[in-house]
C-alpha atoms as a PDB file:
ATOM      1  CA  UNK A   1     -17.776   9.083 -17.484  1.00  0.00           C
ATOM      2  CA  UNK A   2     -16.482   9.873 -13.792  1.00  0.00           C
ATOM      3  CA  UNK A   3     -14.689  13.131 -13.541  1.00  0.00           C
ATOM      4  CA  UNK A   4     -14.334  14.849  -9.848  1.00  0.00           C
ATOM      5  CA  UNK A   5     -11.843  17.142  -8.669  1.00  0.00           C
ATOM      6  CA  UNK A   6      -8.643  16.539  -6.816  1.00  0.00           C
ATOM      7  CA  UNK A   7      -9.767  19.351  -4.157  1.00  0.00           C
ATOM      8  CA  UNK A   8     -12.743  17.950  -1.862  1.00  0.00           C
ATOM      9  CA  UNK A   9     -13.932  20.770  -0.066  1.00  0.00           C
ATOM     10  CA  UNK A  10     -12.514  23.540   2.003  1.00  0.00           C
ATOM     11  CA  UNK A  11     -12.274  24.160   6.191  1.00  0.00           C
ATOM     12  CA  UNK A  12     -11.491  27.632   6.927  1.00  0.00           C
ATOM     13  CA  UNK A  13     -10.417  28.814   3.589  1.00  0.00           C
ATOM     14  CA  UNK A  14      -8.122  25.775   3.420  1.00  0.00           C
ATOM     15  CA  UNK A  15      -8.465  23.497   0.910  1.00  0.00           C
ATOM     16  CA  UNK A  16      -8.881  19.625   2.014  1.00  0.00           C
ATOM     17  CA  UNK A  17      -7.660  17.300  -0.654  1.00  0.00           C
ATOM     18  CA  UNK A  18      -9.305  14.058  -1.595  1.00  0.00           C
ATOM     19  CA  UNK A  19      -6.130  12.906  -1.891  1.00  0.00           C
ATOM     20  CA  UNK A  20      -5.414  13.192   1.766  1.00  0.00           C
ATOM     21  CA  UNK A  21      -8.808  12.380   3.300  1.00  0.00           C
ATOM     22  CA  UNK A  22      -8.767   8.721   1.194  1.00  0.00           C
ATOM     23  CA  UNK A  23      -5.137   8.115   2.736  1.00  0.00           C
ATOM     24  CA  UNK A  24      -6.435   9.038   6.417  1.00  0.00           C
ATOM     25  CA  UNK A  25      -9.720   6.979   6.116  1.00  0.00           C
ATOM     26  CA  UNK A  26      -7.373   4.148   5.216  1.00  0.00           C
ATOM     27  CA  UNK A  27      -5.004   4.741   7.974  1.00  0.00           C
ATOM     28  CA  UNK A  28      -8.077   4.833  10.750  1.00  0.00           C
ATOM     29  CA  UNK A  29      -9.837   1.876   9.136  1.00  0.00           C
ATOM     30  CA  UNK A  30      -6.813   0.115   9.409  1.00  0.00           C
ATOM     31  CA  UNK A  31      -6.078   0.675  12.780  1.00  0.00           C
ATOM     32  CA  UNK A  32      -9.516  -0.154  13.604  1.00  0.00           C
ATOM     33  CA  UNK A  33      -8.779  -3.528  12.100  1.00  0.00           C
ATOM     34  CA  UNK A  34      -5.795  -3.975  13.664  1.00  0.00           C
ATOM     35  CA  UNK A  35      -7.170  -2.761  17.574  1.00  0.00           C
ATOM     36  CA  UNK A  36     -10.329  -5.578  17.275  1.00  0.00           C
ATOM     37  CA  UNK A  37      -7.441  -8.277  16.324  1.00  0.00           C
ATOM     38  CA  UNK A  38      -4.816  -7.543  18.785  1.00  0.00           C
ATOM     39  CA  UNK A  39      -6.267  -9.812  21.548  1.00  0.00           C
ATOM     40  CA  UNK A  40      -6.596 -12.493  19.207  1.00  0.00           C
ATOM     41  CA  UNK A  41      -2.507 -12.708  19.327  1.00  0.00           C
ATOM     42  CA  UNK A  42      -2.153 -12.427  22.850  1.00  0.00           C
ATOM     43  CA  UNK A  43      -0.910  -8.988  22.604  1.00  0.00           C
ATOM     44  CA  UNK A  44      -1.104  -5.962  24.893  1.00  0.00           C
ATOM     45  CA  UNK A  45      -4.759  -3.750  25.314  1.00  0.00           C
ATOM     46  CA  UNK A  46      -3.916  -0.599  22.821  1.00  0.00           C
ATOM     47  CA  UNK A  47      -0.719  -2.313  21.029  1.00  0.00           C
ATOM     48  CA  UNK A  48      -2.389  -1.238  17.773  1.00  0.00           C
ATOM     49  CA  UNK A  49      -2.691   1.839  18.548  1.00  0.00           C
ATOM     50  CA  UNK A  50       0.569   2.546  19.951  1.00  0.00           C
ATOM     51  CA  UNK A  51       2.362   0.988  17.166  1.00  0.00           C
ATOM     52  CA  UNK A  52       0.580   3.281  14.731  1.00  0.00           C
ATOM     53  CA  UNK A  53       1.570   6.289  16.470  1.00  0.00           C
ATOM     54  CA  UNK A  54       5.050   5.123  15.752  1.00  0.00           C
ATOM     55  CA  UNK A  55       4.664   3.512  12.489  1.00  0.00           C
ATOM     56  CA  UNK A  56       2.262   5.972  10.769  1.00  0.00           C
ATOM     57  CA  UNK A  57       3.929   8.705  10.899  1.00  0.00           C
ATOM     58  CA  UNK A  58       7.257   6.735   9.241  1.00  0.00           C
ATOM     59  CA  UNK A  59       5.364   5.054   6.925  1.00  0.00           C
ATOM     60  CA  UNK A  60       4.436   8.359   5.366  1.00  0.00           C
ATOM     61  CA  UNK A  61       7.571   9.228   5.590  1.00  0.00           C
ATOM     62  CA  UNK A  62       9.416   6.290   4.104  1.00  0.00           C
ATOM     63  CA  UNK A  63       6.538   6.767   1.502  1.00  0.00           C
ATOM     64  CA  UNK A  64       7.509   9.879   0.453  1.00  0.00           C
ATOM     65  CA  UNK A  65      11.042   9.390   0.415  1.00  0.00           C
ATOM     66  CA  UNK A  66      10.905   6.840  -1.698  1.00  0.00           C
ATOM     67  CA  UNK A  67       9.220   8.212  -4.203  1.00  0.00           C
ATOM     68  CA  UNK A  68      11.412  11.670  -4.345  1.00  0.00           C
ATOM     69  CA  UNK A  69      14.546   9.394  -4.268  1.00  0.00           C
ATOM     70  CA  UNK A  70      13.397   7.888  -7.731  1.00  0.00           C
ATOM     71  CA  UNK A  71      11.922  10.768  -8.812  1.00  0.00           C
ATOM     72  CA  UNK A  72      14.310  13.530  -7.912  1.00  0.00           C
ATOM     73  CA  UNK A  73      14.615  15.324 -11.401  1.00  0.00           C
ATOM     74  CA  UNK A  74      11.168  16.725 -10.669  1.00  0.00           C
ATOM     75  CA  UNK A  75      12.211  18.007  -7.542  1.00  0.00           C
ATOM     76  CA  UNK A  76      15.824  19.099  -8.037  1.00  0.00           C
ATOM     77  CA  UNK A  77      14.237  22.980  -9.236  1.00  0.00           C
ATOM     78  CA  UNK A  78      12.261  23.432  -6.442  1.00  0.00           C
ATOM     79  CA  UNK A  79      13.140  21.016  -3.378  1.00  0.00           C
ATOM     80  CA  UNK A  80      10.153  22.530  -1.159  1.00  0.00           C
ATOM     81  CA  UNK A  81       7.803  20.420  -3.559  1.00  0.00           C
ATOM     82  CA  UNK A  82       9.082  17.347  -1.870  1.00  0.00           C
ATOM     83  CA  UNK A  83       7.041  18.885   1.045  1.00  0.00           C
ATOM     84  CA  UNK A  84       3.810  18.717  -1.300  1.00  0.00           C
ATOM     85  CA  UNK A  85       2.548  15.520  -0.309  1.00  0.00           C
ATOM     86  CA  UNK A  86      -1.018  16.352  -1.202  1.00  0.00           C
ATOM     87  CA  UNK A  87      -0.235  16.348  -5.169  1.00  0.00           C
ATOM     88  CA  UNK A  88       0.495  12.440  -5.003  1.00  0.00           C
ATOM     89  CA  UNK A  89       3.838  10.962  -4.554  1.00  0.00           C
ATOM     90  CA  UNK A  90       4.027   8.117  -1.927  1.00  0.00           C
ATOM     91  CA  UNK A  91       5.308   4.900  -2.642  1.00  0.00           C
ATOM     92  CA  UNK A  92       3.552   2.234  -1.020  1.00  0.00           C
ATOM     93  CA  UNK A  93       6.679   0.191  -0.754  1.00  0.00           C
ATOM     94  CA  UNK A  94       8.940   2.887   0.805  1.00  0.00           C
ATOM     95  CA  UNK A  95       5.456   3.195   3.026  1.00  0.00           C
ATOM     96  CA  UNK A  96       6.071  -0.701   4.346  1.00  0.00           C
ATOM     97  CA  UNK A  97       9.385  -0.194   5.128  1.00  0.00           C
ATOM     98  CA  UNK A  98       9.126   2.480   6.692  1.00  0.00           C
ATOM     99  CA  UNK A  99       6.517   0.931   8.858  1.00  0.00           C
ATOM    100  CA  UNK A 100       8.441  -2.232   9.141  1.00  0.00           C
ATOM    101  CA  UNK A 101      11.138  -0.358  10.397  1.00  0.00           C
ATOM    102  CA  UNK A 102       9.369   1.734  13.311  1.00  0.00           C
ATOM    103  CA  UNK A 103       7.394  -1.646  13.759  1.00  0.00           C
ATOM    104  CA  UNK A 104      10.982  -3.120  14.562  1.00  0.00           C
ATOM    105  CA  UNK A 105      11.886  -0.045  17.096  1.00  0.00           C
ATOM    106  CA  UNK A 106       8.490  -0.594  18.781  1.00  0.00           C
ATOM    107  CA  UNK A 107       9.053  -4.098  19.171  1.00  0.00           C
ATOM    108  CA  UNK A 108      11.979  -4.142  20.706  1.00  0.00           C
ATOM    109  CA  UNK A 109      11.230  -1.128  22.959  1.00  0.00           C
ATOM    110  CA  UNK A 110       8.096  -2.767  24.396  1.00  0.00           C
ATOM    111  CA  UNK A 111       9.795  -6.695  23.638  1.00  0.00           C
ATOM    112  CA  UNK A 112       7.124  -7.809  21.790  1.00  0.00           C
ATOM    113  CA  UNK A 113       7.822 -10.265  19.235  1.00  0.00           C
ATOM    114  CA  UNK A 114       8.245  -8.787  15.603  1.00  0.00           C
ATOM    115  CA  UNK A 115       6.583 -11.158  13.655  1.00  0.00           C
ATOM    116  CA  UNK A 116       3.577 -11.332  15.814  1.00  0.00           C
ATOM    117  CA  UNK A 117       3.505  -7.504  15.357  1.00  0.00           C
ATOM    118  CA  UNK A 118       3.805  -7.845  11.343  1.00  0.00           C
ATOM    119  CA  UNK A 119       0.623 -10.688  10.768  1.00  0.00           C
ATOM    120  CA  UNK A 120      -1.136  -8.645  13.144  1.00  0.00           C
ATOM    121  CA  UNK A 121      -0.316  -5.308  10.860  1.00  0.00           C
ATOM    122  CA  UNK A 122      -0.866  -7.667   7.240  1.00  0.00           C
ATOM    123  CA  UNK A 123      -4.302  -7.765   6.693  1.00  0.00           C
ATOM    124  CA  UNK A 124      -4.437  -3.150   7.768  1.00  0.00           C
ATOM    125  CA  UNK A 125      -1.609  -2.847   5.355  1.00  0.00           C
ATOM    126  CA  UNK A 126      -4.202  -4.339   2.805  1.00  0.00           C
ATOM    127  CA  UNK A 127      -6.853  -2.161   3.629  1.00  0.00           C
ATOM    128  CA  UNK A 128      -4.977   0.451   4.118  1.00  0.00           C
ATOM    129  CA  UNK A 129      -3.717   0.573   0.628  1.00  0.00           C
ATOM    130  CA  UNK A 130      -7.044  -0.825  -0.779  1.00  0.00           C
ATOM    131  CA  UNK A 131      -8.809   2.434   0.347  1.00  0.00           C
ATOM    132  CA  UNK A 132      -5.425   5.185  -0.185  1.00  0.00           C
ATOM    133  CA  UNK A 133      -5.219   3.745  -3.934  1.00  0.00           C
ATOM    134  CA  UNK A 134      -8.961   5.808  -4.791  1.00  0.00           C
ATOM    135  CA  UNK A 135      -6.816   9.173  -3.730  1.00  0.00           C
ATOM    136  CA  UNK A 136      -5.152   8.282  -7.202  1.00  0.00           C
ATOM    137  CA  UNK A 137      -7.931   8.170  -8.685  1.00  0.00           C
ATOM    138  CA  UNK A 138      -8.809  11.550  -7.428  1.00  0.00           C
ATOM    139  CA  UNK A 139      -5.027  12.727  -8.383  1.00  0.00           C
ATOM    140  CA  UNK A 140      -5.631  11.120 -11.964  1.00  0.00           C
ATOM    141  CA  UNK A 141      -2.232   9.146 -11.144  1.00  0.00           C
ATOM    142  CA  UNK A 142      -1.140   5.955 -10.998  1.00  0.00           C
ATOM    143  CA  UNK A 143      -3.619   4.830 -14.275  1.00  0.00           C
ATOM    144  CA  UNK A 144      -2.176   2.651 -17.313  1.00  0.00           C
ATOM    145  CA  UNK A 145      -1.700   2.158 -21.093  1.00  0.00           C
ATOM    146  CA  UNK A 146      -4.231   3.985 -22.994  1.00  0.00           C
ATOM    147  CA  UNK A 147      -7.671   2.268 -23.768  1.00  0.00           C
ATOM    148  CA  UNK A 148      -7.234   1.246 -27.610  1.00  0.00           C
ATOM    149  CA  UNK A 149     -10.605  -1.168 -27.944  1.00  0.00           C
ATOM    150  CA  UNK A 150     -14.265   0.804 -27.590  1.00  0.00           C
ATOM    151  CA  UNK A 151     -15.410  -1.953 -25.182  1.00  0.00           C
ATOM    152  CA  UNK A 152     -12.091  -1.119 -22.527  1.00  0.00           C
ATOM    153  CA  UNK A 153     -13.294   2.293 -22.328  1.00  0.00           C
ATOM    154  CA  UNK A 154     -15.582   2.517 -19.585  1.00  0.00           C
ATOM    155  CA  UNK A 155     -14.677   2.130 -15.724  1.00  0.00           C
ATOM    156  CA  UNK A 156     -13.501  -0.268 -13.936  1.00  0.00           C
ATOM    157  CA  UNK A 157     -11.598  -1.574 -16.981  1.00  0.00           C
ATOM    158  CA  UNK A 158     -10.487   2.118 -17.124  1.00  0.00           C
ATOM    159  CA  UNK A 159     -10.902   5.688 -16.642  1.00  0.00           C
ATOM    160  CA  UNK A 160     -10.767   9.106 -18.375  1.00  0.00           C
ATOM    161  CA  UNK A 161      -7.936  11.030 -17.507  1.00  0.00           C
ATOM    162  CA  UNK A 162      -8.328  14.803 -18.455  1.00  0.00           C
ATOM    163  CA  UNK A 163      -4.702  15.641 -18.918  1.00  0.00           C
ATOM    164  CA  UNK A 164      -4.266  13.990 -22.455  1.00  0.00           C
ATOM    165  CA  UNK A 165      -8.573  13.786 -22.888  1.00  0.00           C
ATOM    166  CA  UNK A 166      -7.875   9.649 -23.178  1.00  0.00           C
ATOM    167  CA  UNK A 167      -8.872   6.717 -21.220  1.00  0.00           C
ATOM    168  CA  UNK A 168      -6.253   4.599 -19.447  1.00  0.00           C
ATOM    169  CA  UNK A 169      -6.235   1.227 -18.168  1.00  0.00           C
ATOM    170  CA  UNK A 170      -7.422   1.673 -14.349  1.00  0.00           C
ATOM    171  CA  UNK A 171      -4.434   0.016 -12.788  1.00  0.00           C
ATOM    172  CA  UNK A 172      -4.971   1.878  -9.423  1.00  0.00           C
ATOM    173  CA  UNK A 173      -8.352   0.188  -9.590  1.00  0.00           C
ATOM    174  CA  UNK A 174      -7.143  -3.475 -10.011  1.00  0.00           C
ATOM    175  CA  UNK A 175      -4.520  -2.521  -7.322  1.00  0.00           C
ATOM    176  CA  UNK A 176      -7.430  -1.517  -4.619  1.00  0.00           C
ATOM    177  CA  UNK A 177      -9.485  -4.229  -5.487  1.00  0.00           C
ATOM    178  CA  UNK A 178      -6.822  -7.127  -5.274  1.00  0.00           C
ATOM    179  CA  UNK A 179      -5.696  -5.525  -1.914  1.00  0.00           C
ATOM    180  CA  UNK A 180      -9.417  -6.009  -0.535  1.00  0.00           C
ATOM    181  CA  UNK A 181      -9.465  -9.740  -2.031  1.00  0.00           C
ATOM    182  CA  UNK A 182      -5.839  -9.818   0.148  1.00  0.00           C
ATOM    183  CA  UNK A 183      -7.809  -8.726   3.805  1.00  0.00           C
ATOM    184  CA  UNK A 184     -10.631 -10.731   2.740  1.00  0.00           C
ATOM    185  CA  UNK A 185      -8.358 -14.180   2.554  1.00  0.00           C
ATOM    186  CA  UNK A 186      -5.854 -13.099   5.179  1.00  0.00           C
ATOM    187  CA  UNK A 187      -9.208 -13.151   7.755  1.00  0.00           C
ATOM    188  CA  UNK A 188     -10.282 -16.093   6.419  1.00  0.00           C
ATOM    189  CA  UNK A 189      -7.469 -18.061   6.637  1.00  0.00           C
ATOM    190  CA  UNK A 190      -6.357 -16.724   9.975  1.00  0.00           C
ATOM    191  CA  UNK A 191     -10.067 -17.716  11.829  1.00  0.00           C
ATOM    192  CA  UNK A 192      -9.353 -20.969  10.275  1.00  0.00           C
ATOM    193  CA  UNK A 193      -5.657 -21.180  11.637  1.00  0.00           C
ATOM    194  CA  UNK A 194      -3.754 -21.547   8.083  1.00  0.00           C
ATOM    195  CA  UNK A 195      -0.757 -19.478   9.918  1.00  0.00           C
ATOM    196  CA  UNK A 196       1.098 -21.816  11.838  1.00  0.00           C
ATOM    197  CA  UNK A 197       3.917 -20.060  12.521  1.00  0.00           C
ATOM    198  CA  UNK A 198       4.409 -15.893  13.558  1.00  0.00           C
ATOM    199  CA  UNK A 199       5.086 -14.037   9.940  1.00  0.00           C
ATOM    200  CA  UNK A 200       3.318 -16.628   8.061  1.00  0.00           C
ATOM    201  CA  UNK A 201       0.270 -14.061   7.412  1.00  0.00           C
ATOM    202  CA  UNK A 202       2.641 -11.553   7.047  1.00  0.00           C
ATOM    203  CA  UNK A 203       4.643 -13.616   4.061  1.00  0.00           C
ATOM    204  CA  UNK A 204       1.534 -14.154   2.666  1.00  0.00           C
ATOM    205  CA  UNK A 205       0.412 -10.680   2.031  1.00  0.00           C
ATOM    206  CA  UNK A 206       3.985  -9.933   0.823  1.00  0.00           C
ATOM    207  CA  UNK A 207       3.613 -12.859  -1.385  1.00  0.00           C
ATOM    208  CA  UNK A 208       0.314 -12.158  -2.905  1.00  0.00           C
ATOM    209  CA  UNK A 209       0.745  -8.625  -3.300  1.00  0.00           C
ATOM    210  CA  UNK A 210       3.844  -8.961  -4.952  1.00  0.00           C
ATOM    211  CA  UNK A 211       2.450 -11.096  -7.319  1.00  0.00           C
ATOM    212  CA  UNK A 212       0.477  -8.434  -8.290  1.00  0.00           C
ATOM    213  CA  UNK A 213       2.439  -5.629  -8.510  1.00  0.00           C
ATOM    214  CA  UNK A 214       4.548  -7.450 -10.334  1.00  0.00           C
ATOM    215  CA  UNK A 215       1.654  -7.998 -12.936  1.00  0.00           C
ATOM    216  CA  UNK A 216      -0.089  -4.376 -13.159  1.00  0.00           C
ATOM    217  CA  UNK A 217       2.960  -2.365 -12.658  1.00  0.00           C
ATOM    218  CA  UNK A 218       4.246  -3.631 -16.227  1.00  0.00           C
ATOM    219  CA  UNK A 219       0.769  -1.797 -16.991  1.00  0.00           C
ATOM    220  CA  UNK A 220       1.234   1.672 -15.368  1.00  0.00           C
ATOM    221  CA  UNK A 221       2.793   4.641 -17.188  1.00  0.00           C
ATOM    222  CA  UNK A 222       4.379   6.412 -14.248  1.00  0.00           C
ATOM    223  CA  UNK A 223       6.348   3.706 -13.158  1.00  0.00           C
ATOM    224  CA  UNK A 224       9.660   4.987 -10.750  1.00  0.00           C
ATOM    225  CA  UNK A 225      12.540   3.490 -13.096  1.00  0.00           C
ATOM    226  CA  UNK A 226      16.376   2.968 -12.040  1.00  0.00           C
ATOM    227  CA  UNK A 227      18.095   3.151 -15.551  1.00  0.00           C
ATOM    228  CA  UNK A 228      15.989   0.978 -17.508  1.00  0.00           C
ATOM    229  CA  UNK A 229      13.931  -0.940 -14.590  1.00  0.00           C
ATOM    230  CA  UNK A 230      10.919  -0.060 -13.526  1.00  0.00           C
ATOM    231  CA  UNK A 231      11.714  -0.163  -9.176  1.00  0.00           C
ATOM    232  CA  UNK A 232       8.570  -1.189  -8.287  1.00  0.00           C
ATOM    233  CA  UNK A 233       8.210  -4.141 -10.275  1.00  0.00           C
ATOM    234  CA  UNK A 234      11.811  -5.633  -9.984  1.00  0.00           C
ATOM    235  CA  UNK A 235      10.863  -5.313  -6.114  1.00  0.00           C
ATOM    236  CA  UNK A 236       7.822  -6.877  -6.141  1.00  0.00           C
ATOM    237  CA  UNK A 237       9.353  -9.844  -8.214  1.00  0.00           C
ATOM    238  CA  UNK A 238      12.207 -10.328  -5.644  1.00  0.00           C
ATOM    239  CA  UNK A 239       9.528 -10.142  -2.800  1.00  0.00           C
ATOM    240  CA  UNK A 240       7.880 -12.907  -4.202  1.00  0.00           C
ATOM    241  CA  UNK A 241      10.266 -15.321  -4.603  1.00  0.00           C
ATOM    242  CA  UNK A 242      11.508 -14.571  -1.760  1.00  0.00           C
ATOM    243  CA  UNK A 243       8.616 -14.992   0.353  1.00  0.00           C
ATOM    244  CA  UNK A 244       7.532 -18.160  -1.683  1.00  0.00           C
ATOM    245  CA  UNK A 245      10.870 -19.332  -1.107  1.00  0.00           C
ATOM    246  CA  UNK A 246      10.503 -18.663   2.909  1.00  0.00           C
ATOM    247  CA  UNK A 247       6.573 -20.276   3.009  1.00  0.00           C
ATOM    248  CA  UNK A 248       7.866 -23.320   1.163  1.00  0.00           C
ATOM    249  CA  UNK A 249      10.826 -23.699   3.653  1.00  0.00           C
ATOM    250  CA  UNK A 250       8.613 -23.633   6.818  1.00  0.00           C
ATOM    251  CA  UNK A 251       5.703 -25.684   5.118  1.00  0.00           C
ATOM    252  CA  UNK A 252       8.020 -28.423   5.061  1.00  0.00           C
ATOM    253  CA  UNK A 253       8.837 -28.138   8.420  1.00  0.00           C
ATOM    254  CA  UNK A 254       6.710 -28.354  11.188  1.00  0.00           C
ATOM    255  CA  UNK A 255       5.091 -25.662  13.793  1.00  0.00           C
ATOM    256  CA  UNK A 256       6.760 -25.956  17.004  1.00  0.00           C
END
């Protein structure tokens, strides 16, 4: 059994959250990513990192709005909680649009071409939420339906959560690991010049994410809901066939 606690050490007499330091090591490895594959698109020397300093920061915050948004009766008695971002609480959706968006200002401020700026952002998305996912395991958030067979009980295939003493399906696990398998083919495929066209990688990490999202979020048992429909998963379906939709369209056209 893995047990460790959501508080990693403290600086100071402040407390440093696992939560938080997962997120930032995913953030910096991302950029990383991104700054040794900006030349590769033609783009300007430190483009990654000035589009991170203006879609980080919005990306958190799109993040966290998102999730307070569908979550507000928890925060209605005490509105400063919303603040709290170290107890859990961003939604990696609200996080892409809200990078999307600031990747959309930047663009046109430095006139760059969008799409170009979203494949080169695709495969640190990935990584970035492959690594940020282990802060909920730290949190003991974001798990699934309770273990029921002997064999299921063990991690990867789950993990013990403390609250209710019971092991749940490790959904944040399949999540991380599918996200890695997402950068892994998204490099692969780009070396070998499978993206034709700018926003192809881009659709394609929409695409396969989606897919699933769409799969393990019918799993989780903190889904954000809108009446009777879980957000997230509704999302992720529409993404999909969306994006298949769009990939289909422009496969059966050619690349200028």
């Amino acid at each position: 059994m893995i047990e460790l606690s959501s508080t990693g050490f403290s600086v100071g007499g402040v407390s440093v959250h696992w939560y938080g330091v997962t997120i930032a090591v995913g953030i910096l490895l991302a950029i990383l990513l991104a700054a040794r594959r900006e030349r590769r698109y033609g783009l300007p020397e430190d483009t990654a990192l000035d589009l991170a300093l203006w879609g980080v920061p919005a990306a958190i915050l799109g993040a966290r709005l998102y999730y307070v948004a569908f979550s507000w009766d928890a925060y209605a008695g005490d509105p400063v909680r919303a603040l709290y971002i170290w107890e859990g609480g961003l939604a990696i959706y609200g996080g892409i649009l809200g990078g999307l968006l600031a990747g959309f200002a930047y663009a046109r401020r430095k006139r760059l071409r969008f799409l170009t700026l979203c494949d080169l952002a695709a495969p640190s998305f990935a990584l970035g939420q492959a690594i940020g996912r282990w802060g909920n395991f730290f949190n003991q958030e974001a798990y699934g339906i309770a273990a029921t067979r002997e064999w299921q009980r063990r991690f990867p295939i789950s993990v013990f959560i403390r609250a209710d003493g019971q092991w749940h399906l490790a959904t944040f696990f399949y999540e991380s690991a599918w996200c890695l398998l997402i950068v892994l083919f998204l490099l692969w495929a780009d070396r070998r010049r499978w993206f034709r066209r700018p926003g192809d990688a881009f659709f394609t990490y929409v695409l396969l994410y989606a897919l699933e999202r769409t799969v393990v979020e019918g799993l989780r048992t903190d889904s954000l809901y809108l009446g009777p429909v879980r957000v997230s998963q509704a999302l992720s379906l529409l993404a999909a066939c969306a994006c298949a939709a769009i990939l289909l369209w422009r496969g059966r056209h050619r690349a200028p």
